[in-house]
C-alpha atoms as a PDB file:
ATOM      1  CA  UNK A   1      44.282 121.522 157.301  1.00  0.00           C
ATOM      2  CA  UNK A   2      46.631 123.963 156.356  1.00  0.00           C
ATOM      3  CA  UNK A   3      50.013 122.942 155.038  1.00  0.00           C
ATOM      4  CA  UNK A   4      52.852 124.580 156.580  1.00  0.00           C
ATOM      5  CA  UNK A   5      54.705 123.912 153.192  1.00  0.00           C
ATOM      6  CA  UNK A   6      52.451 126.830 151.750  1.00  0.00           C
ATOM      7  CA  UNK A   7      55.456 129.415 153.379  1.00  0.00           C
ATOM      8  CA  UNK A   8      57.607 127.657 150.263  1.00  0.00           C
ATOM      9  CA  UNK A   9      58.777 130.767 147.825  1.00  0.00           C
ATOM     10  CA  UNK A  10      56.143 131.155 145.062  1.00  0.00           C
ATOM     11  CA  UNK A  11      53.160 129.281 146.677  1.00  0.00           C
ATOM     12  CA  UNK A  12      49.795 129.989 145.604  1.00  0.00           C
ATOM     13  CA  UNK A  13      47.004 128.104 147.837  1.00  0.00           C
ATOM     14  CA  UNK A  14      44.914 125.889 146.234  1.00  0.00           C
ATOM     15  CA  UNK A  15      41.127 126.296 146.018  1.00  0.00           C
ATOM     16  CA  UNK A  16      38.103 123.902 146.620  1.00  0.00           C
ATOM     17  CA  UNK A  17      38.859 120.619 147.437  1.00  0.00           C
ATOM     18  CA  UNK A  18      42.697 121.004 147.097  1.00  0.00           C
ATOM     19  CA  UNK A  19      42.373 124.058 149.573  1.00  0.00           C
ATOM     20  CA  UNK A  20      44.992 124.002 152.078  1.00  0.00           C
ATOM     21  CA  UNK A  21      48.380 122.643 149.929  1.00  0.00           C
ATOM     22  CA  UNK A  22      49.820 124.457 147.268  1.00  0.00           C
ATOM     23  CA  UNK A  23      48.298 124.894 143.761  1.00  0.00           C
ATOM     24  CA  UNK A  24      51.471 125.764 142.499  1.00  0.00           C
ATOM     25  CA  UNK A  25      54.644 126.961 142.950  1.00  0.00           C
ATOM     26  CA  UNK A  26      55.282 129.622 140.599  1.00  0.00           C
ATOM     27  CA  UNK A  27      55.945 127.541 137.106  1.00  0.00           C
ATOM     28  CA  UNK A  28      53.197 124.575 136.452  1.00  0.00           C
ATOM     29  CA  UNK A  29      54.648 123.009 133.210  1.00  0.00           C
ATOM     30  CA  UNK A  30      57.988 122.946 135.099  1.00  0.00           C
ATOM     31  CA  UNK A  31      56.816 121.094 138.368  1.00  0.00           C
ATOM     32  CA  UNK A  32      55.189 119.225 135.976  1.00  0.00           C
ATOM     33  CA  UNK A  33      58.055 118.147 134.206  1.00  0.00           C
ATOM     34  CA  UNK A  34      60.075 117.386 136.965  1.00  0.00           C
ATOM     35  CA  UNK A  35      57.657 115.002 138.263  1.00  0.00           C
ATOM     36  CA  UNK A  36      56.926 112.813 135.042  1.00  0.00           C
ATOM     37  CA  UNK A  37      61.479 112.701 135.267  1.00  0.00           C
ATOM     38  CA  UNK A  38      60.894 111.464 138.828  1.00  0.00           C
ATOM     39  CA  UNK A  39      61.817 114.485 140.467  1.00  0.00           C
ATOM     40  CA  UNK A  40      60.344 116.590 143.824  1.00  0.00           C
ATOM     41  CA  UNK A  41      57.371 115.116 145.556  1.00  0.00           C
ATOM     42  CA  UNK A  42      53.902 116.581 146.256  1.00  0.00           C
ATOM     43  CA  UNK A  43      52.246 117.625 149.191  1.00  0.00           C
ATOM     44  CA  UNK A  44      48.931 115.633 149.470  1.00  0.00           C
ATOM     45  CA  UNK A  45      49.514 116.979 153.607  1.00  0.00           C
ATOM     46  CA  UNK A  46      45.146 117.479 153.171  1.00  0.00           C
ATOM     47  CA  UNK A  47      44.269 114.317 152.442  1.00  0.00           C
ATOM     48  CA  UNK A  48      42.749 112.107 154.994  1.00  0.00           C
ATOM     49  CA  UNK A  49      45.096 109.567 157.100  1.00  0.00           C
ATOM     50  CA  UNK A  50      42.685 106.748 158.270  1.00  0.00           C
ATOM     51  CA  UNK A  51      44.580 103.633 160.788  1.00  0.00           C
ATOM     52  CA  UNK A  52      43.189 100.257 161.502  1.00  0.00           C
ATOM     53  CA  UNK A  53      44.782  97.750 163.181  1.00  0.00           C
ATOM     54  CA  UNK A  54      43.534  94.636 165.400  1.00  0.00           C
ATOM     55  CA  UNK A  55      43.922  91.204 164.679  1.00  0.00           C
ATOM     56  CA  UNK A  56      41.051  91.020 162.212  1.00  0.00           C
ATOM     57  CA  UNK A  57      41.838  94.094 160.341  1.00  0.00           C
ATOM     58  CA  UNK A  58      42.121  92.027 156.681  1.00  0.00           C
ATOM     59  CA  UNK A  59      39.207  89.757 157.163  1.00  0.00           C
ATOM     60  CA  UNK A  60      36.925  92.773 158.814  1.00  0.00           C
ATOM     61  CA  UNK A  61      38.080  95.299 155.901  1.00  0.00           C
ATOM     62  CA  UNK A  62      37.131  92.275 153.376  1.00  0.00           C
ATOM     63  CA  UNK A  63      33.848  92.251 154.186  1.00  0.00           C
ATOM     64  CA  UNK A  64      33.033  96.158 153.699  1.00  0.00           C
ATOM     65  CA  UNK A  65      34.989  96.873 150.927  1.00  0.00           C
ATOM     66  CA  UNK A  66      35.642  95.937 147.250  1.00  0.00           C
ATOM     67  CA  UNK A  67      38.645  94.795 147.051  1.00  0.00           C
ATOM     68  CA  UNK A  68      40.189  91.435 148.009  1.00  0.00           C
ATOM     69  CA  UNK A  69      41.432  92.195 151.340  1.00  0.00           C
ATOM     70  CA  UNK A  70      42.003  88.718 153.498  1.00  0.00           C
ATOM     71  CA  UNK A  71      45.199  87.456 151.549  1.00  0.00           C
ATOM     72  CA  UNK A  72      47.008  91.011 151.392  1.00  0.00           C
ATOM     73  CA  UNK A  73      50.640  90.829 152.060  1.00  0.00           C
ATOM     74  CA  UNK A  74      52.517  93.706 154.277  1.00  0.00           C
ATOM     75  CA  UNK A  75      54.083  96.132 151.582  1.00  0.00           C
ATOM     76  CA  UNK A  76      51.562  95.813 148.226  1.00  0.00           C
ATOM     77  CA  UNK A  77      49.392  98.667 147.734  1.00  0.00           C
ATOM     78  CA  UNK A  78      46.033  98.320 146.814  1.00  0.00           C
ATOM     79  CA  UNK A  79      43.059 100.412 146.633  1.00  0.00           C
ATOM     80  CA  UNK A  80      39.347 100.316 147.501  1.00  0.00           C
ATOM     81  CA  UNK A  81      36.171 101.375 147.520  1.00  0.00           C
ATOM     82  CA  UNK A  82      32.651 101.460 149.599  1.00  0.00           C
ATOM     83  CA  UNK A  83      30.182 101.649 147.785  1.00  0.00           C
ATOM     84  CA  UNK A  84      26.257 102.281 148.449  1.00  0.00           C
ATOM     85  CA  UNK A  85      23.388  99.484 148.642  1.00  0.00           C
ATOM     86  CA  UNK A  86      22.498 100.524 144.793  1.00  0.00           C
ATOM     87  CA  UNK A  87      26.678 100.199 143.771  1.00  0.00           C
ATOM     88  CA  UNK A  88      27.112 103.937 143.706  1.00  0.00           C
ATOM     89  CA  UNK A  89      30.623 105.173 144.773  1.00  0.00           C
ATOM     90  CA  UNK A  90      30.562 106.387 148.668  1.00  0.00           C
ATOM     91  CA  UNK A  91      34.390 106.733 149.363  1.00  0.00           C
ATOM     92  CA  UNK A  92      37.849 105.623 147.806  1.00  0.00           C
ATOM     93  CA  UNK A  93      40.294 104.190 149.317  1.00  0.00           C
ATOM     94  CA  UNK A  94      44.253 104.082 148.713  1.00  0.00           C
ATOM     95  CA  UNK A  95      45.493 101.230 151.132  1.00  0.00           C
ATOM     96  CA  UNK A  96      48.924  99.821 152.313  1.00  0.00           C
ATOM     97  CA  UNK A  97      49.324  97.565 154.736  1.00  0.00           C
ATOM     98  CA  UNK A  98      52.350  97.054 156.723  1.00  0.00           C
ATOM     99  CA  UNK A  99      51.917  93.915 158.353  1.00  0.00           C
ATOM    100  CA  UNK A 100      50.256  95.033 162.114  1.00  0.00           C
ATOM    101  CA  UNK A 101      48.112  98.215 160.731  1.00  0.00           C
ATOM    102  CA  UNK A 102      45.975  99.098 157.574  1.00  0.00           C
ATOM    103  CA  UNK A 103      46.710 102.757 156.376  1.00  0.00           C
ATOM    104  CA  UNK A 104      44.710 104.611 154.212  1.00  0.00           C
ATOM    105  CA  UNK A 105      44.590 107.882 152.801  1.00  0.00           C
ATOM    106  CA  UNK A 106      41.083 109.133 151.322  1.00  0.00           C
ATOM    107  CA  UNK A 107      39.519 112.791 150.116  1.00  0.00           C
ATOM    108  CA  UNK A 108      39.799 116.034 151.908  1.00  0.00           C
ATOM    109  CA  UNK A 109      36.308 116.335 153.297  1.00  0.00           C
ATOM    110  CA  UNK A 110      35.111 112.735 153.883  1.00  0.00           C
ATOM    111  CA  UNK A 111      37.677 110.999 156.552  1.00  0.00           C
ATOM    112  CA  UNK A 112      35.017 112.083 159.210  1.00  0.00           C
ATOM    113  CA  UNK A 113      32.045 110.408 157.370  1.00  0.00           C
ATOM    114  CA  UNK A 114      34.496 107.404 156.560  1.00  0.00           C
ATOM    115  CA  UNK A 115      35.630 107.264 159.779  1.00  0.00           C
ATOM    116  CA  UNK A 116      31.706 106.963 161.396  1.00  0.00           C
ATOM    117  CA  UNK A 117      30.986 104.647 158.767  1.00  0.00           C
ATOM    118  CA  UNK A 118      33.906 102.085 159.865  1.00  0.00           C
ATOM    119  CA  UNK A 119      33.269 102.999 163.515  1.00  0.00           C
ATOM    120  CA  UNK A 120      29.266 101.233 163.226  1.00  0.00           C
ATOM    121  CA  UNK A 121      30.462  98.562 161.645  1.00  0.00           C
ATOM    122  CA  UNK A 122      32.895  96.885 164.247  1.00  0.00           C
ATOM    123  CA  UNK A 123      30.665  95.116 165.729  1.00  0.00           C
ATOM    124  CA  UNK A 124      32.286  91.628 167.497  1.00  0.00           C
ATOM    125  CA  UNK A 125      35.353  92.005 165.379  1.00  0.00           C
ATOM    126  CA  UNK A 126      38.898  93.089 166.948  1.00  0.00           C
ATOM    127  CA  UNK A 127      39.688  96.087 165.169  1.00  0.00           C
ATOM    128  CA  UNK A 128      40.708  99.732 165.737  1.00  0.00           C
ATOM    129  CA  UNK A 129      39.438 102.664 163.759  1.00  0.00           C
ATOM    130  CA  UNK A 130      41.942 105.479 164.288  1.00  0.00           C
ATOM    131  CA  UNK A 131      42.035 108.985 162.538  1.00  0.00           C
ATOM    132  CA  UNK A 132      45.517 110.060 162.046  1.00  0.00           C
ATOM    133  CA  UNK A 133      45.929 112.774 160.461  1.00  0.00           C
ATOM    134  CA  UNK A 134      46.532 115.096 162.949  1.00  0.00           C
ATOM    135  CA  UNK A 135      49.681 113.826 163.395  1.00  0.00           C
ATOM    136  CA  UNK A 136      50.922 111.924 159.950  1.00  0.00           C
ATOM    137  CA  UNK A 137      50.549 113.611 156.480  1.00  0.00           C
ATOM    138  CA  UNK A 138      50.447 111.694 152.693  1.00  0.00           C
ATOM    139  CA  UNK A 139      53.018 113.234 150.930  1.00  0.00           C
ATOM    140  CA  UNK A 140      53.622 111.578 147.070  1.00  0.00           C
ATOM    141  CA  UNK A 141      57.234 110.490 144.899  1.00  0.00           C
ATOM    142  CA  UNK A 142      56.528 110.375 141.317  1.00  0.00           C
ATOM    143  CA  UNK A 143      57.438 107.093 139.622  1.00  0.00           C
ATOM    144  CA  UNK A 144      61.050 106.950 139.136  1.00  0.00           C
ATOM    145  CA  UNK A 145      62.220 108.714 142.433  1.00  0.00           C
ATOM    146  CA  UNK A 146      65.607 107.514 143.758  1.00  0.00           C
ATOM    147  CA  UNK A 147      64.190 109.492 146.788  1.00  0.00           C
ATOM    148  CA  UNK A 148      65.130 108.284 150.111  1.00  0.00           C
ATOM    149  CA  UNK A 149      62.535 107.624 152.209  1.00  0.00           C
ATOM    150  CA  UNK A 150      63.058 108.473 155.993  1.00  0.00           C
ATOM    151  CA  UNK A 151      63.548 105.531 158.961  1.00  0.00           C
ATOM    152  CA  UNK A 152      60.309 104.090 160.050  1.00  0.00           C
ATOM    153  CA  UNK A 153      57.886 105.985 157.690  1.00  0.00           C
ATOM    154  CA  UNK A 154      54.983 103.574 155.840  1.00  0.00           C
ATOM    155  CA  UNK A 155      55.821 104.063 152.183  1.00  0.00           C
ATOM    156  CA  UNK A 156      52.400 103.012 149.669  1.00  0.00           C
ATOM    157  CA  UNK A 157      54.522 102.131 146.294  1.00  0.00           C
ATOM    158  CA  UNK A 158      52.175 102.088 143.166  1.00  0.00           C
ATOM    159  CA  UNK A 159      53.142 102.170 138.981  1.00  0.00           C
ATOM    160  CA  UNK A 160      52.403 105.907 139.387  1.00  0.00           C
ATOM    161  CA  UNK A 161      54.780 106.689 142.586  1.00  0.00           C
ATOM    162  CA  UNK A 162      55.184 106.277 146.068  1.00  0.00           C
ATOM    163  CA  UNK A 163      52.788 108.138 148.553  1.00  0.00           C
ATOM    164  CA  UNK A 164      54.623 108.528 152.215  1.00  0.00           C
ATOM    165  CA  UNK A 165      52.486 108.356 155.680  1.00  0.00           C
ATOM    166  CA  UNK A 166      55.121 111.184 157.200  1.00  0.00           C
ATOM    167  CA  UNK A 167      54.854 112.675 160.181  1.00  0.00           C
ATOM    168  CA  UNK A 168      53.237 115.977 159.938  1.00  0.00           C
ATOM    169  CA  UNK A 169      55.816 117.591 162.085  1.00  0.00           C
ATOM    170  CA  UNK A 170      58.622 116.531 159.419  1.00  0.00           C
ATOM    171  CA  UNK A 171      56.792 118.310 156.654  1.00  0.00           C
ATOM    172  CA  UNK A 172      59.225 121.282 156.599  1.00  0.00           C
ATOM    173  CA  UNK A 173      62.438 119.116 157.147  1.00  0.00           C
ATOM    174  CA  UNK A 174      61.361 116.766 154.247  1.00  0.00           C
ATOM    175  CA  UNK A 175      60.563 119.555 151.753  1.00  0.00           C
ATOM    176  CA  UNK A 176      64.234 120.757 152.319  1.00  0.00           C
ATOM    177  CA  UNK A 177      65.976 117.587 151.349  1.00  0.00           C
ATOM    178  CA  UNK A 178      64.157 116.227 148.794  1.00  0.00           C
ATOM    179  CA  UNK A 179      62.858 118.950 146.757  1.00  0.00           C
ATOM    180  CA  UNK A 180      61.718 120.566 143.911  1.00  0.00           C
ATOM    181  CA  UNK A 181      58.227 120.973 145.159  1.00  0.00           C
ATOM    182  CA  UNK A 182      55.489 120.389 142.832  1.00  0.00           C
ATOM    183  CA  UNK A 183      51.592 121.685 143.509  1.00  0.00           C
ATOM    184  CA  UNK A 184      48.696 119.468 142.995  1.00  0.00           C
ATOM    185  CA  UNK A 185      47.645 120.843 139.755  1.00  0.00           C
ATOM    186  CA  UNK A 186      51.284 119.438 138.210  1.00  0.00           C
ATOM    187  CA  UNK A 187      50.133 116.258 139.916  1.00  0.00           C
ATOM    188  CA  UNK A 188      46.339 116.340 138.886  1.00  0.00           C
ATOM    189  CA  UNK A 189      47.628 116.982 134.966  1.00  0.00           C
ATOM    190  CA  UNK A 190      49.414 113.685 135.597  1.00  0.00           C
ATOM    191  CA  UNK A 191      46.706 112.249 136.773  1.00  0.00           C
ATOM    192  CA  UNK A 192      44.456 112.901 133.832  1.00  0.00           C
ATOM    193  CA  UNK A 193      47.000 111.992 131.201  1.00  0.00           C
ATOM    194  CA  UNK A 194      46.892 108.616 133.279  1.00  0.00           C
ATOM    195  CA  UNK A 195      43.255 108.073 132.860  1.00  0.00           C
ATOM    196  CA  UNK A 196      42.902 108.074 137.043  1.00  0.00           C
ATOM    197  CA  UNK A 197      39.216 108.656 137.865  1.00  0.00           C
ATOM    198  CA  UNK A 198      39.406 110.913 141.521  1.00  0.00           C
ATOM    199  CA  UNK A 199      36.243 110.759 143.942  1.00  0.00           C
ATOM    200  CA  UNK A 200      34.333 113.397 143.548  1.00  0.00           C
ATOM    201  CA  UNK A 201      35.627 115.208 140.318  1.00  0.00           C
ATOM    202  CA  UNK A 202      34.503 111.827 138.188  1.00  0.00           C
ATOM    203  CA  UNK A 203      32.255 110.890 140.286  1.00  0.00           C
ATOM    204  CA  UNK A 204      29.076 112.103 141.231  1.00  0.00           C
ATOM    205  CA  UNK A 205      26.118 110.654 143.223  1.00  0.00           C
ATOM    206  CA  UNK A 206      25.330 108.069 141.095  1.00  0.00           C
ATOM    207  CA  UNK A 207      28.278 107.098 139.819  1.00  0.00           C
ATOM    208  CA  UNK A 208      28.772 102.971 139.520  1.00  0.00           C
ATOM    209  CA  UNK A 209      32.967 101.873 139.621  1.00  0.00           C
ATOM    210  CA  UNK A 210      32.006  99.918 135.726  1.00  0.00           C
ATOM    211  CA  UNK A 211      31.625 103.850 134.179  1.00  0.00           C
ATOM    212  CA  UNK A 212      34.738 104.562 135.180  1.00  0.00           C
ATOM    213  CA  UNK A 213      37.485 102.100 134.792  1.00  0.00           C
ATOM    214  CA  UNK A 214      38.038 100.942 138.193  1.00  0.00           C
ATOM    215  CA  UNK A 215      36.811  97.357 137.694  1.00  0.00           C
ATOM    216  CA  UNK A 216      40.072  95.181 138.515  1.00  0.00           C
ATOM    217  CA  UNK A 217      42.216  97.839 139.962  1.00  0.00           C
ATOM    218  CA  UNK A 218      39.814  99.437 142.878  1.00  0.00           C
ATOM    219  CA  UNK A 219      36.730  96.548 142.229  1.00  0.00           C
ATOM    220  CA  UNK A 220      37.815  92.383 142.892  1.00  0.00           C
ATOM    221  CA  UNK A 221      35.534  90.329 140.749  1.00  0.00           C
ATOM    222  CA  UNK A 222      35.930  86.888 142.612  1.00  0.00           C
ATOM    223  CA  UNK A 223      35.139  87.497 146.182  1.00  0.00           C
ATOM    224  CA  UNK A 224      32.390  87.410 148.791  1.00  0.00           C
ATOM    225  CA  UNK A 225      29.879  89.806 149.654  1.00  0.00           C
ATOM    226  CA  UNK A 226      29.948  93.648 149.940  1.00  0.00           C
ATOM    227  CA  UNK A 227      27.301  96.175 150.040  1.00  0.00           C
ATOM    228  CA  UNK A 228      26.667  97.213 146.254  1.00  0.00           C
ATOM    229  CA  UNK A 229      27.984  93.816 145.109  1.00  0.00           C
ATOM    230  CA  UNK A 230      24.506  92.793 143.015  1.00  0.00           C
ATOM    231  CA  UNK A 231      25.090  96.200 141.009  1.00  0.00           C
ATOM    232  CA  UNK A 232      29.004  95.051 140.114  1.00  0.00           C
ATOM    233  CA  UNK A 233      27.550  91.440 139.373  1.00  0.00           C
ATOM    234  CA  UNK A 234      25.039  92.530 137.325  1.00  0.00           C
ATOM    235  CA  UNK A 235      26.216  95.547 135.410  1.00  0.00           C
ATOM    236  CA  UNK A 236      29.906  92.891 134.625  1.00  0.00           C
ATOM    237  CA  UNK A 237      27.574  89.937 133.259  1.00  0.00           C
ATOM    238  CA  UNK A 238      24.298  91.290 131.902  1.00  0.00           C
ATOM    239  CA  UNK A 239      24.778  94.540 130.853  1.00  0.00           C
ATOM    240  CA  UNK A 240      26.336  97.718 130.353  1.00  0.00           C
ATOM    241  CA  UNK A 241      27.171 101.272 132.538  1.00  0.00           C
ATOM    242  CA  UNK A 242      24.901 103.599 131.446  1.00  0.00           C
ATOM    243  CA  UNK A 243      28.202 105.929 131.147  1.00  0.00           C
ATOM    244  CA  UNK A 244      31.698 105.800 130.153  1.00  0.00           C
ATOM    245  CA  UNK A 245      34.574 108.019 131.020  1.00  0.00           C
ATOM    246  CA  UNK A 246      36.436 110.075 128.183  1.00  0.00           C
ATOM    247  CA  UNK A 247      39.533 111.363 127.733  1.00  0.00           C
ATOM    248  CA  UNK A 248      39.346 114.670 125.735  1.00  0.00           C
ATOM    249  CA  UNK A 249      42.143 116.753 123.729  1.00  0.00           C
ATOM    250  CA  UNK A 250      40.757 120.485 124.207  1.00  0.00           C
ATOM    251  CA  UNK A 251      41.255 123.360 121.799  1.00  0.00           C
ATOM    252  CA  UNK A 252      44.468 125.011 122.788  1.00  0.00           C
ATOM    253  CA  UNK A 253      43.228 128.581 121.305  1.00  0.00           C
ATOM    254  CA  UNK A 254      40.838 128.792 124.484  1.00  0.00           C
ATOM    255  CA  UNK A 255      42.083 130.754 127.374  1.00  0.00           C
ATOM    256  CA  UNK A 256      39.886 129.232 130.126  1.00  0.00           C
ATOM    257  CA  UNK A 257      39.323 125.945 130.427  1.00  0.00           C
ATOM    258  CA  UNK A 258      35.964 124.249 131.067  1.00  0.00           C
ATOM    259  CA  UNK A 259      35.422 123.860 134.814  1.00  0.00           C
ATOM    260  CA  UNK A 260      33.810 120.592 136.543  1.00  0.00           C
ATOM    261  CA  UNK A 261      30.566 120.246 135.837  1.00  0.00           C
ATOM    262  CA  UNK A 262      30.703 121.930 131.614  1.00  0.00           C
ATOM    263  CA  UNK A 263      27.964 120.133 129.221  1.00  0.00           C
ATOM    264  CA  UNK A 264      29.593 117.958 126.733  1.00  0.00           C
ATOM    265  CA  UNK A 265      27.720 118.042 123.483  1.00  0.00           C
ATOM    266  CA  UNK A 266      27.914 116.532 120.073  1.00  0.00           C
ATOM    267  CA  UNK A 267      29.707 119.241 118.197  1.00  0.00           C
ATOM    268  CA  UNK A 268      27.743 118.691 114.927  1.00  0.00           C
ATOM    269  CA  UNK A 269      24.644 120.040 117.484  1.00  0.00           C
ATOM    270  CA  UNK A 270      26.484 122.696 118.483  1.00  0.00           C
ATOM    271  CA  UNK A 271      26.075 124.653 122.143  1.00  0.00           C
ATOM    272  CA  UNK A 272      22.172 124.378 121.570  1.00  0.00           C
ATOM    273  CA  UNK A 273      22.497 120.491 121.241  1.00  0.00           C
ATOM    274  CA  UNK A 274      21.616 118.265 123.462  1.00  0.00           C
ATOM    275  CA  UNK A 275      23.368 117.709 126.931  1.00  0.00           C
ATOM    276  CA  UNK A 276      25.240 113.987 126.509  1.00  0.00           C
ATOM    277  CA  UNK A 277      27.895 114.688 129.915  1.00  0.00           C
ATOM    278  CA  UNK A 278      30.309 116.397 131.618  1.00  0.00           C
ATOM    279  CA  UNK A 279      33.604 117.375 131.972  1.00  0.00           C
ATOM    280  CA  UNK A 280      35.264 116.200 135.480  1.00  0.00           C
ATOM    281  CA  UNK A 281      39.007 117.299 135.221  1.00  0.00           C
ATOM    282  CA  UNK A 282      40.681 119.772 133.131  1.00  0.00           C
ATOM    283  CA  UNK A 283      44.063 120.641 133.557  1.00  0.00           C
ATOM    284  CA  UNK A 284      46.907 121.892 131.358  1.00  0.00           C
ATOM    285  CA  UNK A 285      49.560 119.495 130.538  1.00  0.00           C
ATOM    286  CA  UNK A 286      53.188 120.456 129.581  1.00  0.00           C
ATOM    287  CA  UNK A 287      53.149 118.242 126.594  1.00  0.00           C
ATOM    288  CA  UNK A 288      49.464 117.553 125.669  1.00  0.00           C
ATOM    289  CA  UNK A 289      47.988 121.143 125.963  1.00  0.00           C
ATOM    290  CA  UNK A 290      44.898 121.703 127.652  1.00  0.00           C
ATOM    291  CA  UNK A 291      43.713 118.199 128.082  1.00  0.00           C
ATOM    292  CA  UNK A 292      40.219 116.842 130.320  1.00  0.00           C
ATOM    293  CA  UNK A 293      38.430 114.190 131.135  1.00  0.00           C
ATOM    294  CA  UNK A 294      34.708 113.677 130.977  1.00  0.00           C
ATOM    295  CA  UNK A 295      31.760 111.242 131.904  1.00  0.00           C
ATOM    296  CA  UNK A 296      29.265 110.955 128.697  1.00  0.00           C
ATOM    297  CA  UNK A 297      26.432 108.493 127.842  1.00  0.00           C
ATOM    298  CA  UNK A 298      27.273 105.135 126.824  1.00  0.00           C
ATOM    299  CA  UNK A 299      25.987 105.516 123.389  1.00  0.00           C
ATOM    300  CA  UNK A 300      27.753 108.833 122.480  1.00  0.00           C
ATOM    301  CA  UNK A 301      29.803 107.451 119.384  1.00  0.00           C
ATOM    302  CA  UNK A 302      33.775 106.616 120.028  1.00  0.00           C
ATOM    303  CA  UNK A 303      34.738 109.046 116.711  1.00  0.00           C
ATOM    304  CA  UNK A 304      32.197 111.917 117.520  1.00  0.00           C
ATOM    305  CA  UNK A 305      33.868 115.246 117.724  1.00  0.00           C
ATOM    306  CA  UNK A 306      32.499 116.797 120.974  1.00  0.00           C
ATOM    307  CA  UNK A 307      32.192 120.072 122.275  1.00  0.00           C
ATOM    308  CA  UNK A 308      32.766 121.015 126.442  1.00  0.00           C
ATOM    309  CA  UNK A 309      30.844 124.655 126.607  1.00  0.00           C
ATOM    310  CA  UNK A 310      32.273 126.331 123.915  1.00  0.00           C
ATOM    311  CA  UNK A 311      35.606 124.750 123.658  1.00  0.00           C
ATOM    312  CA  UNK A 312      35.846 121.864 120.647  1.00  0.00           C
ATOM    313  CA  UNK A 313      37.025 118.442 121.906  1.00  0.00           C
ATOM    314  CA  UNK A 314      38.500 115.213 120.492  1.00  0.00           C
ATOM    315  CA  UNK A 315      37.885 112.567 122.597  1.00  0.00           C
ATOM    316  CA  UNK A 316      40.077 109.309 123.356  1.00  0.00           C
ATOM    317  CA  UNK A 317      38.066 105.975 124.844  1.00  0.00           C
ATOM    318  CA  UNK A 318      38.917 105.087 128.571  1.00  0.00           C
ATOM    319  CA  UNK A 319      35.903 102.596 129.244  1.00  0.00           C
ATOM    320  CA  UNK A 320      35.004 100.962 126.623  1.00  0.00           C
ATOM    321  CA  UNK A 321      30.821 101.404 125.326  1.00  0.00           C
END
């Protein structure tokens, strides 16, 4: 969907998955900085806005998803995730609920898949599976926003900001009273200092929650069944992921950074070495410089300078080998 908030002075549509909100608008490192000082808000307006409400709405989501879901008061944001019958990430979820509904905001591209999904598994229980986001858009506060937040919207408060179920037909109001406007690449560089793993950029089709951090914050350890459970059980007490996500400092002398998808090598092999990953994210931070993130093999060494394509790379641990 395309964001009406793209009409903004200096907006520059995004591309690929972020297509249809801003990339920027006009001056990165200063949208940037503004939102780490709790400033402006973000238009996430192409995310997915999923509903579900019904009387068994905690108990029903409990059961398909891993996340502890049948004591959840109204007001704490949580998030979630469905995973395959081998434990391989399907969908993330980012999950408020507000005492009579469930909302949920997922990926651009897979609401409509999600959405089916939920829809076959109703079965007996008393639950609604609505698609809203025709009519209600996720728009995000950075951390430390005395924002106001408009009458009657759902508000999804989290360490790294609040994200807003608005109405999509306030979009234009809102971005006049509580501006600076920041793109998503400004909030994607946040992101990635953060260590946040994002469906689809660290993940791949085979990717198990363990490799990338999201045991305990996206994965409950002490709670009933789930599709993909026996992977979590036995990855967490008899083993180890096969991978591990990275954090990498790039070389600022490159001009272009590595796109998703770049080998990461052992730099003492050089470009000719052997394949040990991938770079996921790579964004340009206002502080940090060019700055990425990266799944590699377990056994890559924690002190090993690296190399993503061409471009050298010191790497920081995120999960642990």
């Amino acid at each position: 969907m395309k964001s009406p908030l793209l009409s903004l002075p200096g907006a520059v549509p995004a591309e690929g998955r972020d297509e249809g909100v801003a990339a920027h608008y006009g001056d990165l490192f200063r949208e940037q900085r503004a939102l780490a000082e709790g400033d402006g808000f973000v238009d996430l307006s192409h995310r997915g806005v999923i509903a579900v409400s019904g009387d068994d709405r905690l108990s029903w989501l409990h059961l398909l998803v891993t996340q502890h879901m049948t004591e959840l008061p109204p007001g704490r944001a949580t998030e979630a995730l469905i995973l395959s019958a081998n434990g391989h990430i399907e969908h993330a979820l980012y999950l408020v609920d507000d005492g009579e509904t469930v909302w949920a905001h997922v990926e651009p591209g897979t609401r409509a898949e999600f959405v089916a999904y939920l829809e076959s598994m109703k079965f007996f229980y008393r639950v609604e599976v609505a698609d809203r986001t025709e009519d209600l858009a996720v728009v995000h506060l950075p951390a430390g926003s005395i924002a106001e937040v408009p009458p009657g919207v759902v508000v999804r408060e989290t360490p790294h900001g609040r994200d807003l179920f608005l109405p999509r037909a306030d979009l234009e109001s809102f971005a006049a009273s509580h501006g600076p406007a920041a793109g998503i690449l400004a909030y994607e560089a946040l992101r990635v200092e953060a260590h946040r793993p994002r469906l689809g950029f660290e993940t791949d089709h085979r990717t198990i929650p363990h490799e990338v951090g999201l045991i305990g914050s996206a994965v409950h350890l002490q709670k009933g069944c789930y599709r993909g459970q026996e992977t979590v059980a036995r990855v967490q007490n008899l083993g180890k992921p096969p991978r591990r996500l990275v954090f990498l400092h790039l070389d600022g002398s490159e001009v272009l950074l590595p796109g998703h998808g770049t080998p990461v090598r052992l730099a003492a092999d050089g470009e000719e070495g052997r394949q040990l990953g991938f770079v996921t994210t790579a964004v340009r931070h206002h502080e940090l410089g060019p700055i990425a993130l990266a799944l590699v093999k377990r056994n890559v060494p924690v002190d090993a300078p690296l190399i993503a394509g061409t471009t050298a790379a010191a790497q920081e641990t995120v999960v642990e080998p």
